[in-house]
PDB file of N, CA and C in Angstrom:
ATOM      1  N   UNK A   1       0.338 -54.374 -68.915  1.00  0.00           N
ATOM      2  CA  UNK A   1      -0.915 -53.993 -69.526  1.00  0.00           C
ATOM      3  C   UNK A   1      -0.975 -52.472 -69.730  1.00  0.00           C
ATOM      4  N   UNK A   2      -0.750 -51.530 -69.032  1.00  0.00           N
ATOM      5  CA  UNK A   2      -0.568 -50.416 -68.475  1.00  0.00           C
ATOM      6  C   UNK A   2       0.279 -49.867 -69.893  1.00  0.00           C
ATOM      7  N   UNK A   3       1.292 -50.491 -70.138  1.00  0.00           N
ATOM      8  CA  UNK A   3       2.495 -49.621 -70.920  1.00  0.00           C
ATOM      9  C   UNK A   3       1.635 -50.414 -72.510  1.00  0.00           C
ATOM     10  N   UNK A   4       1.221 -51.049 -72.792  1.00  0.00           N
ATOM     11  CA  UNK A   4       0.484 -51.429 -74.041  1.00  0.00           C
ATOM     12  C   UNK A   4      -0.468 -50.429 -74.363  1.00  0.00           C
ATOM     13  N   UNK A   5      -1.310 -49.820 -73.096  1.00  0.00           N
ATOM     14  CA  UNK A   5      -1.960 -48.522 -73.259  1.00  0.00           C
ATOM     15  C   UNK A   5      -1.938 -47.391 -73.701  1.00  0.00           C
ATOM     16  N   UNK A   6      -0.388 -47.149 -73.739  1.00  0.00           N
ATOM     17  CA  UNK A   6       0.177 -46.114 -74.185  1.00  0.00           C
ATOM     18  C   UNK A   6      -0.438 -44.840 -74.074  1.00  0.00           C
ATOM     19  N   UNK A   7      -0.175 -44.695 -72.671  1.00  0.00           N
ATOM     20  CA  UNK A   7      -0.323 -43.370 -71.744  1.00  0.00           C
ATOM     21  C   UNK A   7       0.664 -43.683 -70.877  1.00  0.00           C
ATOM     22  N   UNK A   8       1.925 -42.881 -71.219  1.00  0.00           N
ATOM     23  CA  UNK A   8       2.919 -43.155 -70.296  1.00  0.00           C
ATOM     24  C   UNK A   8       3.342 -42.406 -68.743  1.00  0.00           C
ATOM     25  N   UNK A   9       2.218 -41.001 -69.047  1.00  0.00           N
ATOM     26  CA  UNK A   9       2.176 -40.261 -67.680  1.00  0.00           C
ATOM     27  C   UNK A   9       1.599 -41.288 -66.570  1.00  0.00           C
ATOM     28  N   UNK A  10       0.094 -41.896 -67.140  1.00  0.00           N
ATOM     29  CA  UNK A  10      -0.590 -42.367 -66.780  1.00  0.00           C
ATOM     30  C   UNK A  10       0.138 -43.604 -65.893  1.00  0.00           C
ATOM     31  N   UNK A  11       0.969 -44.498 -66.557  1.00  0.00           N
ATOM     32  CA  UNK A  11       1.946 -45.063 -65.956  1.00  0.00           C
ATOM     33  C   UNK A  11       2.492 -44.966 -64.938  1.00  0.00           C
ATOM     34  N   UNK A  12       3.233 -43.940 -65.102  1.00  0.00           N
ATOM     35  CA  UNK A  12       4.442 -43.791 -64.284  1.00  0.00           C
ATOM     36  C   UNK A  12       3.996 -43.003 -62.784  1.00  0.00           C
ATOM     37  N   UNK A  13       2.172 -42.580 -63.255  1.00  0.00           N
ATOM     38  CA  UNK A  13       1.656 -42.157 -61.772  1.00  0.00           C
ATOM     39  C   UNK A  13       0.988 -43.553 -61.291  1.00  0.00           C
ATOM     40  N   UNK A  14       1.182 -44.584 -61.441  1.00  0.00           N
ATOM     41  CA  UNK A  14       0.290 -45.885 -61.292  1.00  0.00           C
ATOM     42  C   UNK A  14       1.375 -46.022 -60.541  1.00  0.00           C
ATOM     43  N   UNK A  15       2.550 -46.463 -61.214  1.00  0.00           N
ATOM     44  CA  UNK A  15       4.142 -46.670 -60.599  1.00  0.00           C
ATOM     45  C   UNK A  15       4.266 -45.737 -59.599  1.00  0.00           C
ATOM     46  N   UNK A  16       4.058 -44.609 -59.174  1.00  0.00           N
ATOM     47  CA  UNK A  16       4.060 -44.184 -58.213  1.00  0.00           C
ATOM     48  C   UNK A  16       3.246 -44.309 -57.263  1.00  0.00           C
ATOM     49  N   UNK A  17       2.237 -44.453 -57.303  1.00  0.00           N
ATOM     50  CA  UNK A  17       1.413 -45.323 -55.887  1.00  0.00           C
ATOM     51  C   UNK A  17       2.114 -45.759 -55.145  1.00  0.00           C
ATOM     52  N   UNK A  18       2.859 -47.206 -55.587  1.00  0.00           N
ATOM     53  CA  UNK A  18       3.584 -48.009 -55.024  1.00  0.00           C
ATOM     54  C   UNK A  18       4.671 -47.175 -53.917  1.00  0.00           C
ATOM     55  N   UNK A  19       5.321 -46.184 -54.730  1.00  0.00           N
ATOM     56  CA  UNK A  19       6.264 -45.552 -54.066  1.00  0.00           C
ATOM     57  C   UNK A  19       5.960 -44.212 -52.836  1.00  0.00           C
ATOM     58  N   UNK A  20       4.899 -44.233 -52.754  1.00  0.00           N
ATOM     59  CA  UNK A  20       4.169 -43.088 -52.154  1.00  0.00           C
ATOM     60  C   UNK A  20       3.480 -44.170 -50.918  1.00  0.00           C
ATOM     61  N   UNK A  21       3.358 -44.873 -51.120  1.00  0.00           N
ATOM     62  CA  UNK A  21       2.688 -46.103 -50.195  1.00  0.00           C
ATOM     63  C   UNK A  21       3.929 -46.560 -49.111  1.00  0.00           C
ATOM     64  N   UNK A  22       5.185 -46.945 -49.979  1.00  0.00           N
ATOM     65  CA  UNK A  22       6.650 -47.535 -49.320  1.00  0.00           C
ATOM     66  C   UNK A  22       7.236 -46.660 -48.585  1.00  0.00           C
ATOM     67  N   UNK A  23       6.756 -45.410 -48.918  1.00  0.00           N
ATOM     68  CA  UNK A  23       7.739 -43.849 -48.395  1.00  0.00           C
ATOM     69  C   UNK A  23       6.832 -43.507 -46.518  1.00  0.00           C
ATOM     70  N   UNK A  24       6.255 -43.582 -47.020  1.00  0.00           N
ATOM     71  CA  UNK A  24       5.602 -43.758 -45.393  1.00  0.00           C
ATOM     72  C   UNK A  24       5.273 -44.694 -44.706  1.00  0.00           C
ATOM     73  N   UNK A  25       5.322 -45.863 -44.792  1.00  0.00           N
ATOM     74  CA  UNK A  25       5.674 -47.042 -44.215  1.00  0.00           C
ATOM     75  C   UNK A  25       6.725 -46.622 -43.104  1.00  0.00           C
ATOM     76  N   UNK A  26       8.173 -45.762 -43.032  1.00  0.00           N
ATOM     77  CA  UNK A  26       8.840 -45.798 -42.178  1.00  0.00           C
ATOM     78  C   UNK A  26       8.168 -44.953 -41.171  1.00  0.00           C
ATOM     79  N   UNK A  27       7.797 -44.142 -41.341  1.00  0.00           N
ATOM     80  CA  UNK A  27       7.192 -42.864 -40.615  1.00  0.00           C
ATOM     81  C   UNK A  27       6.105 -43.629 -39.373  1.00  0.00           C
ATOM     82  N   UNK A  28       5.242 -44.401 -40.169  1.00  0.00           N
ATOM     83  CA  UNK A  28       4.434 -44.883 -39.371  1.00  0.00           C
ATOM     84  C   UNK A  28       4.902 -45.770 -38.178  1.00  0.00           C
ATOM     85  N   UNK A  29       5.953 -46.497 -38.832  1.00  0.00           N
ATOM     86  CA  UNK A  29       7.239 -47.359 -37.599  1.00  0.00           C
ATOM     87  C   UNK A  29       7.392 -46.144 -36.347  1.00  0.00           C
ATOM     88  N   UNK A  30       7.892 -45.108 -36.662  1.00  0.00           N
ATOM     89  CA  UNK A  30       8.498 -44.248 -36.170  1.00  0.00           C
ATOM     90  C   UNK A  30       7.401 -43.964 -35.302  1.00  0.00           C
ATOM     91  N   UNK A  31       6.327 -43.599 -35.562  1.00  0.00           N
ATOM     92  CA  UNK A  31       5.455 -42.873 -34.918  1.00  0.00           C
ATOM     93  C   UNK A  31       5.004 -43.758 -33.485  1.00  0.00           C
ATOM     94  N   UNK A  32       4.645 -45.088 -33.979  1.00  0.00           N
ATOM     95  CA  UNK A  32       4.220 -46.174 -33.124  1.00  0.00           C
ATOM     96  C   UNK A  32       5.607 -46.424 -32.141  1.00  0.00           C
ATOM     97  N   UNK A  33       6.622 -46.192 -32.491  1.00  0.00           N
ATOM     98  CA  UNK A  33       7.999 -46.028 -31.627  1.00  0.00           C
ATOM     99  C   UNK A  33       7.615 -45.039 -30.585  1.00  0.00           C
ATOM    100  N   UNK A  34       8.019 -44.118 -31.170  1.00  0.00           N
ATOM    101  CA  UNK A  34       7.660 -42.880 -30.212  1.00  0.00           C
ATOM    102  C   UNK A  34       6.158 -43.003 -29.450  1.00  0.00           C
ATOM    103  N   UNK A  35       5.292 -43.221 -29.811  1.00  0.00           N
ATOM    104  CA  UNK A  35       3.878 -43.303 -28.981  1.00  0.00           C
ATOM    105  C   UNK A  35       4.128 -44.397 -28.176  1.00  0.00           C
ATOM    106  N   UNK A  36       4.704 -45.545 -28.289  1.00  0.00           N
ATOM    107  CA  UNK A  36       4.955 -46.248 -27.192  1.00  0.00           C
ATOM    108  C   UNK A  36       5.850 -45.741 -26.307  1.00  0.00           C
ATOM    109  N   UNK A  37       7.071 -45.065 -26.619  1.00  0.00           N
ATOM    110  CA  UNK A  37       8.094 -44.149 -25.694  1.00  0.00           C
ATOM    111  C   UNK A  37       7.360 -43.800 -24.740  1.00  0.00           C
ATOM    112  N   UNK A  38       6.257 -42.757 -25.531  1.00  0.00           N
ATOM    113  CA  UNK A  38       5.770 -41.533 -24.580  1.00  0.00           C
ATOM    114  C   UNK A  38       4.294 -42.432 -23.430  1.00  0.00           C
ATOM    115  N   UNK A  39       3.804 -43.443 -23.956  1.00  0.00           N
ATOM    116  CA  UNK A  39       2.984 -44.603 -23.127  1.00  0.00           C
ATOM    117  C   UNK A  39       3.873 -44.582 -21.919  1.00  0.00           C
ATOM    118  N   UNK A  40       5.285 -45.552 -21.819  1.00  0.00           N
ATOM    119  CA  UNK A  40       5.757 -45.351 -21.034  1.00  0.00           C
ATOM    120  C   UNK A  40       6.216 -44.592 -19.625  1.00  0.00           C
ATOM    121  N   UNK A  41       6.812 -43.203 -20.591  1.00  0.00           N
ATOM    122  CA  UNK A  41       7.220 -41.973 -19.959  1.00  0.00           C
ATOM    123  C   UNK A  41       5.552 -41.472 -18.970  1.00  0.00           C
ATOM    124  N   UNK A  42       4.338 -41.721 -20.015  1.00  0.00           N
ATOM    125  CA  UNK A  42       2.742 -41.299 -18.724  1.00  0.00           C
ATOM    126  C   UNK A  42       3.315 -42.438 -18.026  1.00  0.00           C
ATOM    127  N   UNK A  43       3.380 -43.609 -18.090  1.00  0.00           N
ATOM    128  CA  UNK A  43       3.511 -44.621 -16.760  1.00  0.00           C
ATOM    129  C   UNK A  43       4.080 -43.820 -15.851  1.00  0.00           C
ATOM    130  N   UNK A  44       5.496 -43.935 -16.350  1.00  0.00           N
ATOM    131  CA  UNK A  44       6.229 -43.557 -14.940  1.00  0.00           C
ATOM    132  C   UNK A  44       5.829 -42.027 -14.392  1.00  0.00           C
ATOM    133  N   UNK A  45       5.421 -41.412 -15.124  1.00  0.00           N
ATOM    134  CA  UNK A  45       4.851 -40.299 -14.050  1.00  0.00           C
ATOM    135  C   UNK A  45       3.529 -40.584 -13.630  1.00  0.00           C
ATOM    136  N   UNK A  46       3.030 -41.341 -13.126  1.00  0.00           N
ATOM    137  CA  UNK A  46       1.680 -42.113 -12.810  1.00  0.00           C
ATOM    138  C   UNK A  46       0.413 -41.888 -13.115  1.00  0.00           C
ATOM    139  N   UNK A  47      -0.021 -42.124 -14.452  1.00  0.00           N
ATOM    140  CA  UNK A  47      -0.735 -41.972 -14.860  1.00  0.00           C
ATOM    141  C   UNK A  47      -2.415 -42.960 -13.809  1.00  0.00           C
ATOM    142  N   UNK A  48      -3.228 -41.822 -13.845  1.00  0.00           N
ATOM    143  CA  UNK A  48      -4.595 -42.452 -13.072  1.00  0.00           C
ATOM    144  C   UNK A  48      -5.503 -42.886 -14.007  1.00  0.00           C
ATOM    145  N   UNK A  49      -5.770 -44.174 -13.666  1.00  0.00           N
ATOM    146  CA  UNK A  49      -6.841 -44.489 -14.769  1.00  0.00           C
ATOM    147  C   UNK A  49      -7.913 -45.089 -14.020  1.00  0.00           C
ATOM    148  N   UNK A  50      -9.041 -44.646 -14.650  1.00  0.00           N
ATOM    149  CA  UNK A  50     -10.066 -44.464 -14.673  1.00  0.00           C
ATOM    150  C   UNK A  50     -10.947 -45.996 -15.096  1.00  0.00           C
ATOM    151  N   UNK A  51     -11.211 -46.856 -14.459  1.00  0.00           N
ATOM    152  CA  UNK A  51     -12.150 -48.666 -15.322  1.00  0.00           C
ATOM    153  C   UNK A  51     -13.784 -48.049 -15.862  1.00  0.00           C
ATOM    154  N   UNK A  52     -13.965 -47.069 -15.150  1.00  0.00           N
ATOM    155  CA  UNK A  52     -15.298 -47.121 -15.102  1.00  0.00           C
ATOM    156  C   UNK A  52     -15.787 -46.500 -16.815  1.00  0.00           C
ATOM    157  N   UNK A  53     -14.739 -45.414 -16.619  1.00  0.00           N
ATOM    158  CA  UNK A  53     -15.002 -44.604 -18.498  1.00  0.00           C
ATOM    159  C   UNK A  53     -14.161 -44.757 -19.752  1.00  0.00           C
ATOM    160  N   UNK A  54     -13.276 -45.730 -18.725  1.00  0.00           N
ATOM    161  CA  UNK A  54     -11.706 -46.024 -19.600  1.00  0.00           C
ATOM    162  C   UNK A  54     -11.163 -44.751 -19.448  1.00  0.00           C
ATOM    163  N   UNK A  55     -10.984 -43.731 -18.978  1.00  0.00           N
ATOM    164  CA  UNK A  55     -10.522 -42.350 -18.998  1.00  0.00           C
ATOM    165  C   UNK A  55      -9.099 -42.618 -18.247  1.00  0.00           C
ATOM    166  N   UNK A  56      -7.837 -41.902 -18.250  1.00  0.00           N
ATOM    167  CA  UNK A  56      -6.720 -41.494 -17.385  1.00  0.00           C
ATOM    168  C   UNK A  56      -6.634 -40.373 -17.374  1.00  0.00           C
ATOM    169  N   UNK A  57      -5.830 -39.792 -16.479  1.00  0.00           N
ATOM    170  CA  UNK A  57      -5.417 -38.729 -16.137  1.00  0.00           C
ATOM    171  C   UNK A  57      -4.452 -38.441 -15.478  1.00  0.00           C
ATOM    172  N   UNK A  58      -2.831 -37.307 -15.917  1.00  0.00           N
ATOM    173  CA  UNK A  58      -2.145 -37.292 -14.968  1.00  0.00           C
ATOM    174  C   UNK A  58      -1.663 -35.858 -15.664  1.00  0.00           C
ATOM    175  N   UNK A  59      -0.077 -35.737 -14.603  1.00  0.00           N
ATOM    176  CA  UNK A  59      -0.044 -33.887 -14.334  1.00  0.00           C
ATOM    177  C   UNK A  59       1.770 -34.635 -14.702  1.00  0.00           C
ATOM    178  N   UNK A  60       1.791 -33.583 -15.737  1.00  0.00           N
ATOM    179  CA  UNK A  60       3.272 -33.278 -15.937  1.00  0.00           C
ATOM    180  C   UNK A  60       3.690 -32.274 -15.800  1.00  0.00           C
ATOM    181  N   UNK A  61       5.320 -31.757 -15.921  1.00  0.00           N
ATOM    182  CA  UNK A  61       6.024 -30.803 -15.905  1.00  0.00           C
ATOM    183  C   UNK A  61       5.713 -30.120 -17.448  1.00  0.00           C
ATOM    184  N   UNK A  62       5.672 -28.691 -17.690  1.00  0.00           N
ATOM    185  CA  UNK A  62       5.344 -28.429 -19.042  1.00  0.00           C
ATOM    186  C   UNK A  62       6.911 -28.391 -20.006  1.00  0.00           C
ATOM    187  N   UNK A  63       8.318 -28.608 -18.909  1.00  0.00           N
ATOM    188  CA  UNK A  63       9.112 -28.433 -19.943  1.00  0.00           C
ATOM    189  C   UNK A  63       9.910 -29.693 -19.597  1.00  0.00           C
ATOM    190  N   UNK A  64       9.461 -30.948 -19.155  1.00  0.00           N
ATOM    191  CA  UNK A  64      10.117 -32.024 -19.066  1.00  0.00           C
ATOM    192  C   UNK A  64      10.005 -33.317 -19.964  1.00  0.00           C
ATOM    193  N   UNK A  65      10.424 -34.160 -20.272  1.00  0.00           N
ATOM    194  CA  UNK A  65      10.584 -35.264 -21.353  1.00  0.00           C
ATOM    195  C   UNK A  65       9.231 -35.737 -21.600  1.00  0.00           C
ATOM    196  N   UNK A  66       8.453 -35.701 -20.612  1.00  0.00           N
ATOM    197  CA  UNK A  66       6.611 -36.022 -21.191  1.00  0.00           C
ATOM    198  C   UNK A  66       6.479 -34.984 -22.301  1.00  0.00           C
ATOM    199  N   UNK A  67       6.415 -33.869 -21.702  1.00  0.00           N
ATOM    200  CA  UNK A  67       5.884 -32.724 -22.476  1.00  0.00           C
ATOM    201  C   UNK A  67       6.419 -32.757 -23.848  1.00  0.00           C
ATOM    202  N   UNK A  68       7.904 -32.932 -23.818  1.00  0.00           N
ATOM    203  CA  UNK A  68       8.673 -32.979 -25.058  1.00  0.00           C
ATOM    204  C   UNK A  68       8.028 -34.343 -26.139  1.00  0.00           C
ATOM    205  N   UNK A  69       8.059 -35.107 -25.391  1.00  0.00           N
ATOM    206  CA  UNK A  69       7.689 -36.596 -26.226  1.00  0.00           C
ATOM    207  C   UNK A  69       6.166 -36.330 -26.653  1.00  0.00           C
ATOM    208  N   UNK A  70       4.947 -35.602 -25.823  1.00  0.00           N
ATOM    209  CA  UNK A  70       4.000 -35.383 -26.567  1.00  0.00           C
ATOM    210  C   UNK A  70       3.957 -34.351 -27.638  1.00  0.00           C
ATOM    211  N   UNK A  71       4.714 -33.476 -27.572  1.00  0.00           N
ATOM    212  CA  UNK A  71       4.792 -32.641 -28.376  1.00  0.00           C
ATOM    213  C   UNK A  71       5.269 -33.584 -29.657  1.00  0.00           C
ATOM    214  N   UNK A  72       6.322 -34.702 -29.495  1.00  0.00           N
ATOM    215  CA  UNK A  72       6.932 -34.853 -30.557  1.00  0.00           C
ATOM    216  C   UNK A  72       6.028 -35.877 -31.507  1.00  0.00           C
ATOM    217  N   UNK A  73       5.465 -36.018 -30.336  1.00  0.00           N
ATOM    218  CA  UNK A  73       4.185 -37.962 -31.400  1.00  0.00           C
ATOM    219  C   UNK A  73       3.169 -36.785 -31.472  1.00  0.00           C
ATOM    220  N   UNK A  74       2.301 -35.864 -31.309  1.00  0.00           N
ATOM    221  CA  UNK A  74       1.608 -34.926 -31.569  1.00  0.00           C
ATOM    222  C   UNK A  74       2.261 -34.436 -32.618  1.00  0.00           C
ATOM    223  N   UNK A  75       3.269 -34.081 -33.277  1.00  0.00           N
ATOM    224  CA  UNK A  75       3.409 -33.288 -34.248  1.00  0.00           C
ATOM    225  C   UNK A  75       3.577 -34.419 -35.526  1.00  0.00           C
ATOM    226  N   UNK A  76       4.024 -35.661 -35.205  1.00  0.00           N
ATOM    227  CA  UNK A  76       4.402 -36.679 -36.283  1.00  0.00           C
ATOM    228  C   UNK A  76       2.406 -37.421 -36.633  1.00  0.00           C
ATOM    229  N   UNK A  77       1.984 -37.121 -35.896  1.00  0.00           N
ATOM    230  CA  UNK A  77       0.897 -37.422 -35.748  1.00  0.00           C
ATOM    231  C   UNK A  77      -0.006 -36.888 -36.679  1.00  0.00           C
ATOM    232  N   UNK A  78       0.356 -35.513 -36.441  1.00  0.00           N
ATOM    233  CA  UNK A  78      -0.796 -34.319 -37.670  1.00  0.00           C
ATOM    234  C   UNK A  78      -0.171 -34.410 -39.151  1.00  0.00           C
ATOM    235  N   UNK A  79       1.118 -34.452 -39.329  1.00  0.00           N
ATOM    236  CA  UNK A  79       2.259 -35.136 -39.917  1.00  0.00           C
ATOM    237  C   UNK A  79       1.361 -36.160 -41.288  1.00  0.00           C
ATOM    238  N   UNK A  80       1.258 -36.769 -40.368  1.00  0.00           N
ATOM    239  CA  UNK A  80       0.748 -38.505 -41.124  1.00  0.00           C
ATOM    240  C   UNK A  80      -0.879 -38.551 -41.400  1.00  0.00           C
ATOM    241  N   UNK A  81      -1.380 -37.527 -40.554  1.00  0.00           N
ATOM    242  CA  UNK A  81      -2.983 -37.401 -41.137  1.00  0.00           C
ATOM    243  C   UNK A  81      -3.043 -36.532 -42.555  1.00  0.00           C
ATOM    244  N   UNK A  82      -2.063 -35.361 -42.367  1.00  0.00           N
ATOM    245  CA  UNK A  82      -2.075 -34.424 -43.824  1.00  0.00           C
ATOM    246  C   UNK A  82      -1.268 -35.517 -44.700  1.00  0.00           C
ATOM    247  N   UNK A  83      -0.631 -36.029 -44.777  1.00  0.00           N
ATOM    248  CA  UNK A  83       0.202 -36.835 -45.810  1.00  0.00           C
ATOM    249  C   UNK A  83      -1.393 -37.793 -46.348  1.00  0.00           C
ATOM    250  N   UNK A  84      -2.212 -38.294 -45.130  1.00  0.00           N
ATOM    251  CA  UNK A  84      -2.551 -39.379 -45.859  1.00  0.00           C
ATOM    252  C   UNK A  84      -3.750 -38.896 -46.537  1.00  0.00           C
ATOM    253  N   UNK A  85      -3.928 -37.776 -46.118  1.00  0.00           N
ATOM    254  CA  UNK A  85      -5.512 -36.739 -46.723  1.00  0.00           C
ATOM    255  C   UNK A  85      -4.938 -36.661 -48.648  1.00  0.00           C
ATOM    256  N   UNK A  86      -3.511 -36.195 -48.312  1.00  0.00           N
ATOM    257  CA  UNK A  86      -2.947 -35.746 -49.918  1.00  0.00           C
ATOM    258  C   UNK A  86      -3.034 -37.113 -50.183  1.00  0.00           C
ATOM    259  N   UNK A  87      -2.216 -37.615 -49.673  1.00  0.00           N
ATOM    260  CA  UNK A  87      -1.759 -39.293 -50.235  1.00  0.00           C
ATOM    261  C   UNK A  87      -3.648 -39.876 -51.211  1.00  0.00           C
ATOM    262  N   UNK A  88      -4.517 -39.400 -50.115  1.00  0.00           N
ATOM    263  CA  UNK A  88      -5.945 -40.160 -50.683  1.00  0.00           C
ATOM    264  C   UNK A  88      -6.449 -39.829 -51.744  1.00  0.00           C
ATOM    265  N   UNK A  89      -6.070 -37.896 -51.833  1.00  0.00           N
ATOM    266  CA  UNK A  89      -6.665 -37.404 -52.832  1.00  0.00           C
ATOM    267  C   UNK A  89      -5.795 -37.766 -54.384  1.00  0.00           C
ATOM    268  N   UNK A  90      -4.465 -37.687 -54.106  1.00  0.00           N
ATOM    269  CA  UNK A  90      -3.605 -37.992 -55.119  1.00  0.00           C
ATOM    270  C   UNK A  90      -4.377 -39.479 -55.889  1.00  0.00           C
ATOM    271  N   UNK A  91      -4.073 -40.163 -54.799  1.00  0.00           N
ATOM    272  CA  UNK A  91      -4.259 -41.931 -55.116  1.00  0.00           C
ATOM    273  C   UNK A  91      -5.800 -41.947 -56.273  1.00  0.00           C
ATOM    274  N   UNK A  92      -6.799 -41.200 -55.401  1.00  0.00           N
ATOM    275  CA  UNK A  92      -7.999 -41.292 -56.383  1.00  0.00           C
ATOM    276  C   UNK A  92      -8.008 -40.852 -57.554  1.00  0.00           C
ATOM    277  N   UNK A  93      -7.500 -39.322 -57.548  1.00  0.00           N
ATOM    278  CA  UNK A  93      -7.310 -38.727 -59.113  1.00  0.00           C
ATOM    279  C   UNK A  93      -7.096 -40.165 -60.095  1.00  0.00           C
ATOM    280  N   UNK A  94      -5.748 -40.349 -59.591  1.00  0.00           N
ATOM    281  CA  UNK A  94      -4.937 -41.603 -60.819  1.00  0.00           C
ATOM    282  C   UNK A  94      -5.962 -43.020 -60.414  1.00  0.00           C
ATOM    283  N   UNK A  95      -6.609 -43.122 -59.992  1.00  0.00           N
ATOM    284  CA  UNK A  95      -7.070 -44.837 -60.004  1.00  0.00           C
ATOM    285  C   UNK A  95      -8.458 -44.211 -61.055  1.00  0.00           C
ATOM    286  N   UNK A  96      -9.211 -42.964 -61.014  1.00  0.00           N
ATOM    287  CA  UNK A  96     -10.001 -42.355 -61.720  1.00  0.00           C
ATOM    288  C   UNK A  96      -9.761 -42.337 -63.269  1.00  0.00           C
ATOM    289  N   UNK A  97      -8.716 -41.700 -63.400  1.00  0.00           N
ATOM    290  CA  UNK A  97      -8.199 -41.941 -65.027  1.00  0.00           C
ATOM    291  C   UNK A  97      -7.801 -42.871 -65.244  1.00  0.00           C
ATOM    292  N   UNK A  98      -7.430 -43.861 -64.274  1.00  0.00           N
ATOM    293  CA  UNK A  98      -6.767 -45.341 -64.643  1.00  0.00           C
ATOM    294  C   UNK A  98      -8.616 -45.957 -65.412  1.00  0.00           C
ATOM    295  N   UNK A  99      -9.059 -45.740 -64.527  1.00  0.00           N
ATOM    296  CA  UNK A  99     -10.485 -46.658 -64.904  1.00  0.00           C
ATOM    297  C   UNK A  99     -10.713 -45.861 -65.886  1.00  0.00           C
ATOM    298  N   UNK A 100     -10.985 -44.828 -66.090  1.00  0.00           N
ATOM    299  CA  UNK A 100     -11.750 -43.950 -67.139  1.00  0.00           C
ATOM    300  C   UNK A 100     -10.652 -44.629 -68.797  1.00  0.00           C
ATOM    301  N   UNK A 101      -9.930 -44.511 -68.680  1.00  0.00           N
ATOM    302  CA  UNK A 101      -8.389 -44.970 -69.440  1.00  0.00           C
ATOM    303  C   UNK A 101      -8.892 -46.454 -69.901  1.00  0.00           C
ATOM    304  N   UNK A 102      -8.692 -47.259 -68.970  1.00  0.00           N
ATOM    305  CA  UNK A 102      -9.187 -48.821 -69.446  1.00  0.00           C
ATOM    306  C   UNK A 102     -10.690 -48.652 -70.127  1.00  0.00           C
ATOM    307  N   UNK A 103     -11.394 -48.071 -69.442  1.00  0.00           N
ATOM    308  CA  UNK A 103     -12.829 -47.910 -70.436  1.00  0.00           C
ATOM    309  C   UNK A 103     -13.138 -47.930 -71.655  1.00  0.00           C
ATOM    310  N   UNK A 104     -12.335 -46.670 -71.876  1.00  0.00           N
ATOM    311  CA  UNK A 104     -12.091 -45.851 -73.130  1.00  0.00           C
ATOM    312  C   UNK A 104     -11.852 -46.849 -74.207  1.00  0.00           C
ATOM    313  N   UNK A 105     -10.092 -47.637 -73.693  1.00  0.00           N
ATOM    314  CA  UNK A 105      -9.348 -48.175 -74.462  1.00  0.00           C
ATOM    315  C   UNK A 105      -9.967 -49.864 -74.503  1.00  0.00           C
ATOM    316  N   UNK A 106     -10.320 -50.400 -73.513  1.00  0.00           N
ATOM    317  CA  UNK A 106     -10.597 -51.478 -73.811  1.00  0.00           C
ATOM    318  C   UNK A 106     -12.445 -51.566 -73.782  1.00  0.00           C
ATOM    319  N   UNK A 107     -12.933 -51.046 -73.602  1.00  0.00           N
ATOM    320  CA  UNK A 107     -14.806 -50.812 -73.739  1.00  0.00           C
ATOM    321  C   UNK A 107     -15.151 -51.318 -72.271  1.00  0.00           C
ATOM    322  N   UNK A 108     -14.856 -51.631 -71.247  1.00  0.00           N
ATOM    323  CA  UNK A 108     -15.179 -51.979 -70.039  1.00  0.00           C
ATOM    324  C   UNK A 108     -16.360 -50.815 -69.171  1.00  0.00           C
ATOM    325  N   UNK A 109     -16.822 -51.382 -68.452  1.00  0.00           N
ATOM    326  CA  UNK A 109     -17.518 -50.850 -67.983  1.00  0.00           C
ATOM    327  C   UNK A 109     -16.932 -50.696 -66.195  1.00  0.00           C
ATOM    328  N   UNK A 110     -15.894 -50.022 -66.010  1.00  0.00           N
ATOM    329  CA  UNK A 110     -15.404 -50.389 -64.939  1.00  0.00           C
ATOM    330  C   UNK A 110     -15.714 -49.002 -64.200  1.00  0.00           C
ATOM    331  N   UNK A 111     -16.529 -48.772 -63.059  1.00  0.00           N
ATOM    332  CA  UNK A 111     -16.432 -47.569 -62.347  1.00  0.00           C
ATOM    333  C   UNK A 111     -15.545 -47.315 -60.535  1.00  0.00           C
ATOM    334  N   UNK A 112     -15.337 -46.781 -60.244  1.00  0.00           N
ATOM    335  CA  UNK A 112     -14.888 -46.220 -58.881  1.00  0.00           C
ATOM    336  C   UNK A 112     -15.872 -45.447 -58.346  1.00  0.00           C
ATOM    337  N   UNK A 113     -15.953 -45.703 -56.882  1.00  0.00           N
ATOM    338  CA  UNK A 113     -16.403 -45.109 -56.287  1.00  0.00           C
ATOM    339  C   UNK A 113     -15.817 -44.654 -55.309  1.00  0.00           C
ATOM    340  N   UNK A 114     -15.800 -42.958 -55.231  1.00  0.00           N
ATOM    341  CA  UNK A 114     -15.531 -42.113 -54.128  1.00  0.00           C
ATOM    342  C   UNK A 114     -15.585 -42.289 -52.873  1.00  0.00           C
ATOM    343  N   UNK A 115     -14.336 -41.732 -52.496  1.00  0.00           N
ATOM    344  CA  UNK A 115     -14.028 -42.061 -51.101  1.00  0.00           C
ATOM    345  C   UNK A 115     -14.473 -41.029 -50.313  1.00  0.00           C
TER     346      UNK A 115
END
């Protein structure tokens, strides 16, 4: 439908959704890897938990494999929030001209609403 429109930028950023969607799919694997790692790694240094506030609490070394593993799901973490801030703003632009585009071309009355 899209390529009958004949807006081929328009296209090929539609077609990219898809690929911007698939590209971080691994990352997120990764991340949930590692955050379970580092779940672990608080176990075994005994993490105290708390029933009453749901709260834990425990004391690591600042240059030992905890520290390292939070540092590392902490940084993949901020990682995947800026990707998905761009990822949102990108995605809307093009679903915006996509609708504005079908409007135009086919008389629809189709709107989006902001995220």
């Amino acid at each position: 439908m899209l390529l009958k429109l004949k807006d081929d930028d328009l296209f090929n950023d539609v077609l990219n959704l898809d690929r911007i969607h698939n590209s971080i799919l691994p990352v997120w694997t990764l991340y949930a890897s590692e955050r379970k790692a580092m779940t672990v790694l608080i176990e075994v240094e005994g993490a105290k938990f708390n029933p009453e506030d749901g709260s834990s609490a425990f004391e690591y070394p600042k240059n030992g494999n905890l520290a390292r593993k939070i540092y590392e799901v902490e940084q993949l973490a901020e990682q995947l929030v800026g990707r998905a801030k761009a990822d949102a703003k990108e995605s809307a632009g093009i679903i915006a001209r996509l609708a504005e585009h079908i409007n135009q071309r086919l008389k629809l009355g189709i709107g989006v609403a902001a995220v």
